[in-house]
N, C-alpha and C. Protein backbone atom coordinates (compact mmCIF):
# COMPACT_ATOMS: atom_id res chain seq x y z
N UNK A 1 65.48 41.48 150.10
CA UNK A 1 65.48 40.08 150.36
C UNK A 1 64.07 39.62 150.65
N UNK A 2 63.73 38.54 150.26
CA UNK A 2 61.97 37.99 150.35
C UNK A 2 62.01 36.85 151.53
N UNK A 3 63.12 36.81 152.15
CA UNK A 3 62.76 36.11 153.41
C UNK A 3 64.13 34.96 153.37
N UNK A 4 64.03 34.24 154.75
CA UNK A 4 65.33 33.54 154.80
C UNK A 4 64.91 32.27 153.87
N UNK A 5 66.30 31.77 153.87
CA UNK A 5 66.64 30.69 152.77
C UNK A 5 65.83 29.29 152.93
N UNK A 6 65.78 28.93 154.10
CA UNK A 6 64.77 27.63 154.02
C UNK A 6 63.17 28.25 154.59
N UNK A 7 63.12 29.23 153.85
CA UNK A 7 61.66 29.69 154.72
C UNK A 7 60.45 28.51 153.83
N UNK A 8 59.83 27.93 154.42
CA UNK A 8 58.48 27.42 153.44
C UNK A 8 57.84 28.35 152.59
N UNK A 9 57.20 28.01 151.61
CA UNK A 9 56.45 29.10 151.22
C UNK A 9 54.51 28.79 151.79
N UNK A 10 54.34 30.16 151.91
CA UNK A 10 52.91 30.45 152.49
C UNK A 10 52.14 29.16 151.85
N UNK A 11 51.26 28.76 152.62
CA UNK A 11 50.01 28.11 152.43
C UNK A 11 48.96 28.44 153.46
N UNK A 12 48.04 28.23 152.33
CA UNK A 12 46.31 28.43 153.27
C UNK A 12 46.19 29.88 153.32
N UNK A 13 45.63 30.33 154.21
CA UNK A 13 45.12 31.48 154.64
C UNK A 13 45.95 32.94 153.70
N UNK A 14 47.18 32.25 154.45
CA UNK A 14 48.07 33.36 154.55
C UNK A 14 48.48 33.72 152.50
N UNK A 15 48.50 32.76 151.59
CA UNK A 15 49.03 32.75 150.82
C UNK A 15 47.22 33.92 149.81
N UNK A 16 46.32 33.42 150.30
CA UNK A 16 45.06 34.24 149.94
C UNK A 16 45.26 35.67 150.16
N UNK A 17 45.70 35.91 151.68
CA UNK A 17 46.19 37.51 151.90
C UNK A 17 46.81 37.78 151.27
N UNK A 18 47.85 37.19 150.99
CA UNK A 18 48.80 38.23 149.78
C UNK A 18 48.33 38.26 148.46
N UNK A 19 47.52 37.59 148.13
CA UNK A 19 46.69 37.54 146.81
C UNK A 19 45.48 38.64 146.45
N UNK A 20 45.10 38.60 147.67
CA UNK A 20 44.40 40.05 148.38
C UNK A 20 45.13 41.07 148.16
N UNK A 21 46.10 41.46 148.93
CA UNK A 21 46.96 42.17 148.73
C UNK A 21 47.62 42.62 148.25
N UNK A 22 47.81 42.10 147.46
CA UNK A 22 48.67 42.36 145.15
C UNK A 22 47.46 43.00 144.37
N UNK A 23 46.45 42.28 144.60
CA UNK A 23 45.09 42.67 143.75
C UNK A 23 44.74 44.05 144.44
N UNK A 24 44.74 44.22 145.49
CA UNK A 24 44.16 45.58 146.33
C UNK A 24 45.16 47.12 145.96
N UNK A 25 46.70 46.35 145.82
CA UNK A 25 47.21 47.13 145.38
C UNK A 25 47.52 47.55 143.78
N UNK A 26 47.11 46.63 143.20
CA UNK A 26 47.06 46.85 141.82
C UNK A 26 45.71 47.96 141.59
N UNK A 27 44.84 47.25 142.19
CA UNK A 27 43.50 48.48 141.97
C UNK A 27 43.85 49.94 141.97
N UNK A 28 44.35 50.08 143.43
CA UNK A 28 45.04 51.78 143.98
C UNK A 28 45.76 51.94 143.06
N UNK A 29 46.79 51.38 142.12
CA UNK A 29 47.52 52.59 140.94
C UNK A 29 46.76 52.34 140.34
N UNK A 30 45.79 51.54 139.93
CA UNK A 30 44.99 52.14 138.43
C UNK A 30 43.96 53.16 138.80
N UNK A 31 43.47 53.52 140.33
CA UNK A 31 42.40 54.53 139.95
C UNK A 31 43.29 55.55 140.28
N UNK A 32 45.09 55.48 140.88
CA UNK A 32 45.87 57.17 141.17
C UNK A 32 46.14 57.18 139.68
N UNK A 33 46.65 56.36 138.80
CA UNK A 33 47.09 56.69 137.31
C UNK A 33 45.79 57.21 136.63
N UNK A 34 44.69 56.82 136.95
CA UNK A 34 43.69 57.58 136.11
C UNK A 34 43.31 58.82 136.73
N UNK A 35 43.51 58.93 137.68
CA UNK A 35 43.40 60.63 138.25
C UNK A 35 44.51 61.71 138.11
N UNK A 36 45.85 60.90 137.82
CA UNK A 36 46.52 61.49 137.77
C UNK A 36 46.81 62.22 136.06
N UNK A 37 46.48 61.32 134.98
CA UNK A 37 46.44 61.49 133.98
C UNK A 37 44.73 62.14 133.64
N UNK A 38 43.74 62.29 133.82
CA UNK A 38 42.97 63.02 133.93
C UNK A 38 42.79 64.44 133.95
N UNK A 39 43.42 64.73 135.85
CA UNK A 39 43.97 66.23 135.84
C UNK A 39 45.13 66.64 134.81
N UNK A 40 45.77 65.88 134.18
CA UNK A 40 46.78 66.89 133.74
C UNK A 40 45.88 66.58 131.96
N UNK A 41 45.13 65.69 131.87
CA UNK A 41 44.50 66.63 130.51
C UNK A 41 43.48 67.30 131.04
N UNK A 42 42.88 67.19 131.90
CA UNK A 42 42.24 68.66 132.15
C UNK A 42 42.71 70.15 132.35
N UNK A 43 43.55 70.37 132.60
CA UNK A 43 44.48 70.79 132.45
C UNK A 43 44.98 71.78 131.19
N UNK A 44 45.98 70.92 130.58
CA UNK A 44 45.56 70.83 129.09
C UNK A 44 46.18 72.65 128.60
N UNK A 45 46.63 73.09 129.59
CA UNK A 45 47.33 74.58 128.44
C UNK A 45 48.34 74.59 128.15
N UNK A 46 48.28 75.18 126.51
CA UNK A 46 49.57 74.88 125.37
C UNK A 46 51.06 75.74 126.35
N UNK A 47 51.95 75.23 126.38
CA UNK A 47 53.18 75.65 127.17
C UNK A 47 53.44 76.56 125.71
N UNK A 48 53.92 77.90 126.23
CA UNK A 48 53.90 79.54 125.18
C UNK A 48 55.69 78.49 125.11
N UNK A 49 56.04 78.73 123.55
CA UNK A 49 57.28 78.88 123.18
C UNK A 49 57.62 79.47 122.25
N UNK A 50 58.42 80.66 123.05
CA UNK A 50 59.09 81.67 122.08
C UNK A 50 60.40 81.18 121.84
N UNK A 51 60.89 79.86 121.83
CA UNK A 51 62.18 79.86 121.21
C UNK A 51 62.77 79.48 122.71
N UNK A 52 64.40 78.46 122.64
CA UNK A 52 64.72 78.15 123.25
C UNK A 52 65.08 79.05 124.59
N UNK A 53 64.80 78.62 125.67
CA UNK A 53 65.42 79.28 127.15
C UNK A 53 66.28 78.08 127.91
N UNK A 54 67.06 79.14 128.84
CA UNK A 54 68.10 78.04 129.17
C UNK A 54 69.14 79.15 129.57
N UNK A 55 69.85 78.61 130.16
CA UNK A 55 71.20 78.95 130.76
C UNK A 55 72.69 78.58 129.71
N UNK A 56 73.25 79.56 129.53
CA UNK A 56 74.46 78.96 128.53
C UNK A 56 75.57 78.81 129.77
N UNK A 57 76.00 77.52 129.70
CA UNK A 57 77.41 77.54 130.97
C UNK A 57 78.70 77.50 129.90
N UNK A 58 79.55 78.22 130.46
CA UNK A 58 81.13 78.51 129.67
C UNK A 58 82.44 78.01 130.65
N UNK A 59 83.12 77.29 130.63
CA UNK A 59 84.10 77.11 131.48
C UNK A 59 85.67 77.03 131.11
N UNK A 60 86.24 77.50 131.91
CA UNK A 60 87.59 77.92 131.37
C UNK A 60 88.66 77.79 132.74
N UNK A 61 89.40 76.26 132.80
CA UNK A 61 90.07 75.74 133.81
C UNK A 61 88.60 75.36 134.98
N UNK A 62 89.04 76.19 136.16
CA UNK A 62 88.13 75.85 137.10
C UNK A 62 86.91 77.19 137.40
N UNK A 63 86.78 78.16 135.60
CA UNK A 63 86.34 79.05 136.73
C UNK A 63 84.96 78.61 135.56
N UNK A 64 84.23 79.16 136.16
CA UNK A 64 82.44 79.08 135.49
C UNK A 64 81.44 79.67 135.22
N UNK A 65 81.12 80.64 134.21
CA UNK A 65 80.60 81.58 133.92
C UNK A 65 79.12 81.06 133.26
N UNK A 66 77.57 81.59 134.24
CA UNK A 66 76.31 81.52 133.64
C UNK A 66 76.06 82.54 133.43
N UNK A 67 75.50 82.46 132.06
CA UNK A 67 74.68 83.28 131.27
C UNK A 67 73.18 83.39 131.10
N UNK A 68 72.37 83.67 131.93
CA UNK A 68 70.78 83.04 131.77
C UNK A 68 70.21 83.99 130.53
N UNK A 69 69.80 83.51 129.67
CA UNK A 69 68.86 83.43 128.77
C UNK A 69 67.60 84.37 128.92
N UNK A 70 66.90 84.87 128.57
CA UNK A 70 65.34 85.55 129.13
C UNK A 70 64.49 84.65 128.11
């Protein structure tokens, strides 16, 4: 909820802070998204695939049999 029903909306000062405050926070995810996407191409090693892995599940009424894969 963004506040009660006959609330005024901000003027003056207060309506600048939050303008501040949208902008300040917009900055912080663009420099965590660029660090975050950075390290992981730095990063950057090919994941080895020898072919699917995984768990085979089998079920029969209520009972449940895993099979893990190597």
């Amino acid at each position: 909820m963004s506040g009660a029903r006959g609330a005024p909306k901000p003027r003056g000062l207060r309506r600048v802070e939050r303008w501040f405050v949208g902008l300040a926070m917009g900055v912080v995810a663009f420099v965590l998204e660029k660090v975050v996407l950075r390290s992981v191409r730095k990063e950057g090693k090919p994941v080895p695939s020898s072919g699917p892995t995984g768990t085979k599940v089998t079920s029969r009424g209520n009972a449940v049999d895993l099979d893990r894969r190597p």
